[in-house]
Protein backbone atom coordinates (compact mmCIF):
# COMPACT_ATOMS: atom_id res chain seq x y z
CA UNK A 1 -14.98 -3.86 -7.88
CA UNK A 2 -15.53 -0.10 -7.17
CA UNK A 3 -13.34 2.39 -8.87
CA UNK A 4 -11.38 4.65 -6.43
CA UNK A 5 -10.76 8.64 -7.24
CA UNK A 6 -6.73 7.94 -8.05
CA UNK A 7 -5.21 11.02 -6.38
CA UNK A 8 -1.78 12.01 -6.06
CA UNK A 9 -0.15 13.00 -2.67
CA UNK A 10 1.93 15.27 -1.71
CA UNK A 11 5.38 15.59 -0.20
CA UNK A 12 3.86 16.51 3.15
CA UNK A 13 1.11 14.24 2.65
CA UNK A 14 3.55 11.21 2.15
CA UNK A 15 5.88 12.96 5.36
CA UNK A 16 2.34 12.44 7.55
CA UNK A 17 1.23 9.25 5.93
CA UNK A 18 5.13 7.65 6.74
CA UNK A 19 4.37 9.25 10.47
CA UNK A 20 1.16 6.86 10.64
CA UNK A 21 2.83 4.11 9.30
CA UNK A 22 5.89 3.94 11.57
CA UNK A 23 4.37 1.58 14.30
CA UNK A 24 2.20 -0.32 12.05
CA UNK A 25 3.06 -4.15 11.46
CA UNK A 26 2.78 -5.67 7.90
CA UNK A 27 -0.59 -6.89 7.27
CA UNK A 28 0.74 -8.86 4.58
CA UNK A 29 3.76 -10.54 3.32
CA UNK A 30 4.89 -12.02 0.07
CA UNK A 31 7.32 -15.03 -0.24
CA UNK A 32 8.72 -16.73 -2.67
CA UNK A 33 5.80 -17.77 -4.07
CA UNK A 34 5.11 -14.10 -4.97
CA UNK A 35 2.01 -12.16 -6.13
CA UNK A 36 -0.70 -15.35 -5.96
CA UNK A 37 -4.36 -14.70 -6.31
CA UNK A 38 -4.77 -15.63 -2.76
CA UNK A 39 -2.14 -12.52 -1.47
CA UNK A 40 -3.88 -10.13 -4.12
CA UNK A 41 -6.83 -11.09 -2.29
CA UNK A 42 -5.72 -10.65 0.92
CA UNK A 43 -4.20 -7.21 0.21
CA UNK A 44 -7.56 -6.12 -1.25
CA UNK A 45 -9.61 -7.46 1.83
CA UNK A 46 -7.35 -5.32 4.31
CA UNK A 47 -7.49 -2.35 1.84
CA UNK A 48 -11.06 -2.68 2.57
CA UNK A 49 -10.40 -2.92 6.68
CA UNK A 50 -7.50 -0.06 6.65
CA UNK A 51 -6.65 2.63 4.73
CA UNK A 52 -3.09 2.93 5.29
CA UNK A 53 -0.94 -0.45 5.14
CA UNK A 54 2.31 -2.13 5.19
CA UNK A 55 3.11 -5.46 3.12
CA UNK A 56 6.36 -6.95 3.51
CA UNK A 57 8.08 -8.33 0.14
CA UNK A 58 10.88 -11.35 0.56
CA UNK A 59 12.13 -10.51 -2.52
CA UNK A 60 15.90 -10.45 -3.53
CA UNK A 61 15.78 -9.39 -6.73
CA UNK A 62 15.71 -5.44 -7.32
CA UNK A 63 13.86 -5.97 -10.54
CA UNK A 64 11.15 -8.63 -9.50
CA UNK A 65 10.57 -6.76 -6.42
CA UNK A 66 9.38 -3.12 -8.78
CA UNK A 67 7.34 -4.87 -10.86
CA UNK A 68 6.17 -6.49 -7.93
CA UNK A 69 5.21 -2.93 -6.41
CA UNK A 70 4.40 -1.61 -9.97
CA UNK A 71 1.59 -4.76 -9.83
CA UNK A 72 0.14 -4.25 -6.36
CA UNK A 73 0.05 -0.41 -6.97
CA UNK A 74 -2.31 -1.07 -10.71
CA UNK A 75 -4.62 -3.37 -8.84
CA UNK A 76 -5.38 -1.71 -5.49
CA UNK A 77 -5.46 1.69 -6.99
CA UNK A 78 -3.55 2.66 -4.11
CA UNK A 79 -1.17 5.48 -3.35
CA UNK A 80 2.63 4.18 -2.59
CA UNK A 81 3.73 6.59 -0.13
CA UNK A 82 7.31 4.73 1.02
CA UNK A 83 9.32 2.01 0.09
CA UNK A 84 12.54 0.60 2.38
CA UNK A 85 14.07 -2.10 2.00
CA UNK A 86 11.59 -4.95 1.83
CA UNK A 87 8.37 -3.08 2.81
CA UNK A 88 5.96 -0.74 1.46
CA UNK A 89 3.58 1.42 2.50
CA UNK A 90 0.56 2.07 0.42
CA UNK A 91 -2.99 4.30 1.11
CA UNK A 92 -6.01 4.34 -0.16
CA UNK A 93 -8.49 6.52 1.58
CA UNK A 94 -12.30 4.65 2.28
CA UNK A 95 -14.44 6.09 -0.54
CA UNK A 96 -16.97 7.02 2.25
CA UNK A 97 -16.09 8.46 5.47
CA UNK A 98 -12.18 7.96 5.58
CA UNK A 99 -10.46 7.58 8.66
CA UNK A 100 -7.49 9.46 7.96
CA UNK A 101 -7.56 13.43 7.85
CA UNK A 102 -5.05 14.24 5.25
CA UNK A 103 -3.26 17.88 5.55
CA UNK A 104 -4.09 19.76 2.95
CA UNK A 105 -0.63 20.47 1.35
């Protein structure tokens, strides 16, 4: 697995990053059955498609549904750029050539 540079965005990074993601449609979604090996996988085979994605968590509880986040966040070595309600978006640009300009402030 390759290590990515772990950056941190900022506020007007996140505000453009939450403009990209507004018409996407989850790539993933997580049921009951919650973080499984095969939806870890599947979140890391689309971080390797897109930079930029949303997953959608059926989760009711508050608590289980952060440390969900909290878990995805470790292993992707993504960015979290918005949470609401049951959906997150997270980025992680392509370590080569990424596809999404950030500004720079």
């Amino acid at each position: 697995m390759k290590l990515y540079l772990k950056m941190k965005l900022t506020n007007n990074q996140k505000k453009y990053l939450r403009s990209l993601a507004h018409d996407l449609k989850p790539f993933v979604m997580i049921g009951q059955h919650g973080l499984s090996e095969s939806v870890i996988a599947e979140i890391e085979s689309t971080m390797l498609k897109h930079e930029l994605i949303k997953i959608k968590l059926r989760v009711s509880d508050r608590d289980e549904k952060q440390g969900i986040i909290n878990k995805i966040i470790k292993f992707s070595e993504a960015e979290l750029v918005q949470v609401i309600g049951g959906v997150i978006v997270i980025y992680r640009p392509f370590e080569d050539n990424p596809d999404i300009i950030l500004p720079r402030s």
